[in-house]
Structure formats: C-alpha cells, structure tokens
Protein backbone atom coordinates (compact mmCIF):
# COMPACT_ATOMS: atom_id res chain seq x y z
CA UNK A 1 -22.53 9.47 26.50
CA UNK A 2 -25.04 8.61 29.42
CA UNK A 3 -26.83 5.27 29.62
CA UNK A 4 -30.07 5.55 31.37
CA UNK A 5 -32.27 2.41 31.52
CA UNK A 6 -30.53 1.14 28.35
CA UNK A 7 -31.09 4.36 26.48
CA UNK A 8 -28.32 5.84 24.73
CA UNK A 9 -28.44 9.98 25.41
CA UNK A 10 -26.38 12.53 24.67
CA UNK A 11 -25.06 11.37 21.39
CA UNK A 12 -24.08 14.72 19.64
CA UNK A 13 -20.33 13.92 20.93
CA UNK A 14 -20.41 17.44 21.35
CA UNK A 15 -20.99 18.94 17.77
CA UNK A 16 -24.17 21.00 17.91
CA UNK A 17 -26.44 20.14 15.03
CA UNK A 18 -24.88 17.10 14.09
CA UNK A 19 -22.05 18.74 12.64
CA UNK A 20 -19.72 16.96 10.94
CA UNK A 21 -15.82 17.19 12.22
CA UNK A 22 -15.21 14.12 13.70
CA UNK A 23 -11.80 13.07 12.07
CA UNK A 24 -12.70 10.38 9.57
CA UNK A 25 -10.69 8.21 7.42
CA UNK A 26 -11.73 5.18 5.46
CA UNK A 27 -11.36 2.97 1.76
CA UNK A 28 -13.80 3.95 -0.64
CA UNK A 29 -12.95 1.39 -2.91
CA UNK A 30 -10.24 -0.71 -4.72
CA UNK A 31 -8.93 -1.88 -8.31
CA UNK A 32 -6.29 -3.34 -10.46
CA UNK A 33 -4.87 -0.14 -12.42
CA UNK A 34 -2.75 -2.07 -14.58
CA UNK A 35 -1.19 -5.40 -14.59
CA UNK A 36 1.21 -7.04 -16.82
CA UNK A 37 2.54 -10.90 -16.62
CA UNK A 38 5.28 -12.14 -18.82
CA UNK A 39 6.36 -15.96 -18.96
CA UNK A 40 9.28 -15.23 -21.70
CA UNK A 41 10.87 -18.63 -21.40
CA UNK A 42 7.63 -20.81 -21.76
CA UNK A 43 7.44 -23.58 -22.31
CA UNK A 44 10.88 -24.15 -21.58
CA UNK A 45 10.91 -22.71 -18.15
CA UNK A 46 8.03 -25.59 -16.65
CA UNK A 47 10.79 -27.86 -17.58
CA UNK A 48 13.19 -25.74 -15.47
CA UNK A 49 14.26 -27.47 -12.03
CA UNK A 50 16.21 -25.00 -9.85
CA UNK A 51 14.23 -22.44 -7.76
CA UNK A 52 14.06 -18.98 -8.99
CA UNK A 53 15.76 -16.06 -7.28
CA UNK A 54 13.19 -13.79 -6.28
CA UNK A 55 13.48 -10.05 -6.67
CA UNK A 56 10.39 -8.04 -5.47
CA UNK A 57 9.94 -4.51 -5.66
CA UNK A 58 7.51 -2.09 -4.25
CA UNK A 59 6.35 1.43 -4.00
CA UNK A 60 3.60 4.11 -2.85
CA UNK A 61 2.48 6.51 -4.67
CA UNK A 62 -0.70 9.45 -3.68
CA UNK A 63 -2.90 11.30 -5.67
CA UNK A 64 -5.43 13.76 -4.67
CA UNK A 65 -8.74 13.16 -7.04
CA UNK A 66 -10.30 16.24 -4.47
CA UNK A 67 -10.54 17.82 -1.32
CA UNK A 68 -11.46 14.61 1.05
CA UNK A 69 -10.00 11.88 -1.75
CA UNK A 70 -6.86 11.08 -2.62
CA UNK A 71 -6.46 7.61 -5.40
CA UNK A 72 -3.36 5.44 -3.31
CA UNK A 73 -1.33 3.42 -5.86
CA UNK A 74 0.51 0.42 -4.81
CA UNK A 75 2.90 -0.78 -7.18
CA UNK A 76 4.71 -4.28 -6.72
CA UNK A 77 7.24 -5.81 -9.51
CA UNK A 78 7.95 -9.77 -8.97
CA UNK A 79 10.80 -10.76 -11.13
CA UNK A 80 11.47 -14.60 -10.65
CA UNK A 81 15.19 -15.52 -12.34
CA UNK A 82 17.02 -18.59 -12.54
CA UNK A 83 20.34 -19.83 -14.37
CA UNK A 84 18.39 -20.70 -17.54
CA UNK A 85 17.03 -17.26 -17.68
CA UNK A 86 13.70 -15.09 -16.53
CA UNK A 87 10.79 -17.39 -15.58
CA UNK A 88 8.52 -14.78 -15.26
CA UNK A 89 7.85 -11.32 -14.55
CA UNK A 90 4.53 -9.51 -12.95
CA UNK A 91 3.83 -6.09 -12.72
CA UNK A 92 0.88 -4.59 -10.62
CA UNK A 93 -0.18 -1.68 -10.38
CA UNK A 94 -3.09 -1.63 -7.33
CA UNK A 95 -5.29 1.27 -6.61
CA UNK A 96 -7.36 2.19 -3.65
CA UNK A 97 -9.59 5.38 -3.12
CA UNK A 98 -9.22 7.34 0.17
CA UNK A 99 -11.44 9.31 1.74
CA UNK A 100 -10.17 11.60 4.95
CA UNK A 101 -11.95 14.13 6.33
CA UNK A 102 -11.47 16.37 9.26
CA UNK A 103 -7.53 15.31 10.20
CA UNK A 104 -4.58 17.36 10.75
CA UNK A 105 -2.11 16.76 7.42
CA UNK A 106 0.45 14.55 9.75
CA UNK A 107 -2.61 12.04 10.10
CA UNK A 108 -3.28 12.43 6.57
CA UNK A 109 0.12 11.51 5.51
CA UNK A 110 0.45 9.03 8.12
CA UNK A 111 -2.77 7.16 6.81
CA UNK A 112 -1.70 7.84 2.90
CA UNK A 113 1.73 6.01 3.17
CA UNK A 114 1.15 3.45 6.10
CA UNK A 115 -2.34 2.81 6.84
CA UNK A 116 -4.02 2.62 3.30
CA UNK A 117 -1.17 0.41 1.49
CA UNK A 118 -1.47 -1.89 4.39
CA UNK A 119 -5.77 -2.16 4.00
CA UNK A 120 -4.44 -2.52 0.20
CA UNK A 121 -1.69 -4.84 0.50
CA UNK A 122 -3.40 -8.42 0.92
CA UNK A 123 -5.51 -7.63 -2.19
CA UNK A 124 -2.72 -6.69 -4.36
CA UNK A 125 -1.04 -9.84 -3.06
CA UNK A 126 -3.75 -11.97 -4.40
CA UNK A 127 -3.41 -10.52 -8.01
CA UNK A 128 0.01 -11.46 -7.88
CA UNK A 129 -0.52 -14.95 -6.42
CA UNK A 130 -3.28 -15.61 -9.29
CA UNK A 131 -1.07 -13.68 -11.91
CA UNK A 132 1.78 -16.09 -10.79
CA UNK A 133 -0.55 -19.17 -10.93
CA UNK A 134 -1.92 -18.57 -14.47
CA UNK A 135 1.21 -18.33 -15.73
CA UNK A 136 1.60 -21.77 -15.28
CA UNK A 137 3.63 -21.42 -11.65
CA UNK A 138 3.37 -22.10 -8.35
CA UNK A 139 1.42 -19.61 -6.85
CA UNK A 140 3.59 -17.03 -5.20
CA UNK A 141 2.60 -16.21 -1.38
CA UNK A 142 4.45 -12.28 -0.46
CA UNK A 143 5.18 -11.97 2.86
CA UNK A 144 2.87 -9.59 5.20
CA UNK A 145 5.25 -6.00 4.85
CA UNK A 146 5.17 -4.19 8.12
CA UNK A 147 4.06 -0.57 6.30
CA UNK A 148 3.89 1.33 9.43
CA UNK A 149 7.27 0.28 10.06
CA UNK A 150 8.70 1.11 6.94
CA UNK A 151 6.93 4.79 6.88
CA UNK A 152 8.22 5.54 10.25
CA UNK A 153 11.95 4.31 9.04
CA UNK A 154 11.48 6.91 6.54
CA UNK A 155 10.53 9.74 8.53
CA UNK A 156 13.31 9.24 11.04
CA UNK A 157 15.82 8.92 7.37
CA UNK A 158 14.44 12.27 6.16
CA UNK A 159 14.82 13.87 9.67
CA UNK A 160 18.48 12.88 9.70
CA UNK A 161 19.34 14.14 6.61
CA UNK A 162 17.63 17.24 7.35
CA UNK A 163 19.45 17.60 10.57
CA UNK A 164 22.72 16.53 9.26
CA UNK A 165 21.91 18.55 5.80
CA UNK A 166 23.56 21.74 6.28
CA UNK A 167 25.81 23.16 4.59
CA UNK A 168 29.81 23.04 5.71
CA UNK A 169 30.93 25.89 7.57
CA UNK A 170 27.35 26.99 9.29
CA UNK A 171 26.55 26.20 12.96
C-alpha cells in the first residue's frame, strides 16, 4: 500500500478483481445450547457453613454446519460438594458459530480448539456465574483457562504417542 498526499492506493493487496482469498476467520455469533442447574439440597444447603469442594469440568467439541462454518460447543460442568452433600450442580452447554475461510486446515484446527473457545469462554463463564447466583449462591467467578496452552499440550501428547506408538519388535 502507497500513501500519496493522504490517499490510500493500491489497495487490491494483490488479488486482481477484488478477489476474495485473504485467510479469514471470525465469530458469527453465540448461544446457550442447553443449560441445566440443580440445587438438590435446598433449602437446607443456604444453611450449610463449610465451603464447597469445587469440581469443574470442561470440553470442546466442533461441528461443521458447511463449507466456511463450523458450530464450536463449549461444555463446562460445575459440581460444588460439601460434607452435607451436593450444593449444586450446573451444566452448560455454550455454542459459538465459526466462520473460516481461505486457511490451511492446521489454522483451521488451531482456531477451532484454541482460538474460538477462548472468544467463547468469558461468555459461557457468565451463564455459569448467573446460573450459580440464581440458585441462591454466591456467584461463582472461573478462572481465565489458558486454551492455547492447553491445545498445544495436546498436540505435543498426541505426537508422543504417535512417536512412541509402534508396535514392539519394529524399528
């Protein structure tokens, strides 16, 4: 791109016609797919005065809906137990639609399992802080989860058990 006299010029980036195949990846929108609360021990539990043991569960899952959209589900499970029993229980299932156009399927997978939970992830984490709230609680605050991190742990996994995979015997 040239500047000349504060005119922008050249802005084609090189595709003739204005073609389209600049890599492009972006949130086309988001939603609660399904959410469930439970408060099985109320109203015993408000009266409850040890803190819960926390035990939260998460996972990604993809779906392509077509060629350049794929629906990213982000599930997280909150289960909050104490001595006296379960004080609650929440379930959500958050959705975001992805559209990616134009990237190699590396970059693809990369922004399906790291990028997109992580644009999803402080919206899901509202749900459950509301969820936790209106079931009479103290609103429950997840920590920030390092996605990236996490999806390159797995890759490296996977490459070491591919590597180290074989079977007995074979060089």
């Amino acid at each position: 791109m040239a500047d000349e006299g504060d005119v922008l010029t050249n802005l084609s980036n090189g595709a003739p016609n204005g073609a389209d195949n600049q890599p492009v990846a972006g949130l086309i929108s988001q939603y609660v797919k399904d959410l469930s609360v439970e408060n099985p021990k109320a109203p015993e539990s408000f009266q409850w005065q040890e803190q819960p043991e926390l035990d939260v569960q998460f996972n990604i899952a993809a779906k392509q809906v077509n060629e350049e959209v794929h629906e990213i589900e982000l599930k997280i499970s909150v289960n909050a137990k104490c001595a006296s029993g379960t004080a609650y229980i929440v379930e959500v299932s958050y959705c975001g639609l992805v559209g990616m156009r134009n990237m190699p399927d590396e970059q693809k997978h990369a922004f399906t399992y790291a990028e997109a939970p992580r644009l999803l992830f402080p919206f899901a984490r509202r749900v459950i802080s509301d969820a936790v709230r209106d079931a009479g609680f103290q609103p429950l605050m997840l920590d920030p989860i390092d996605f990236n991190g996490i999806y390159l742990q797995q890759l490296q996994s996977r490459r070491q058990q591919e590597e180290g995979g074989a079977p007995a015997g074979q060089a």
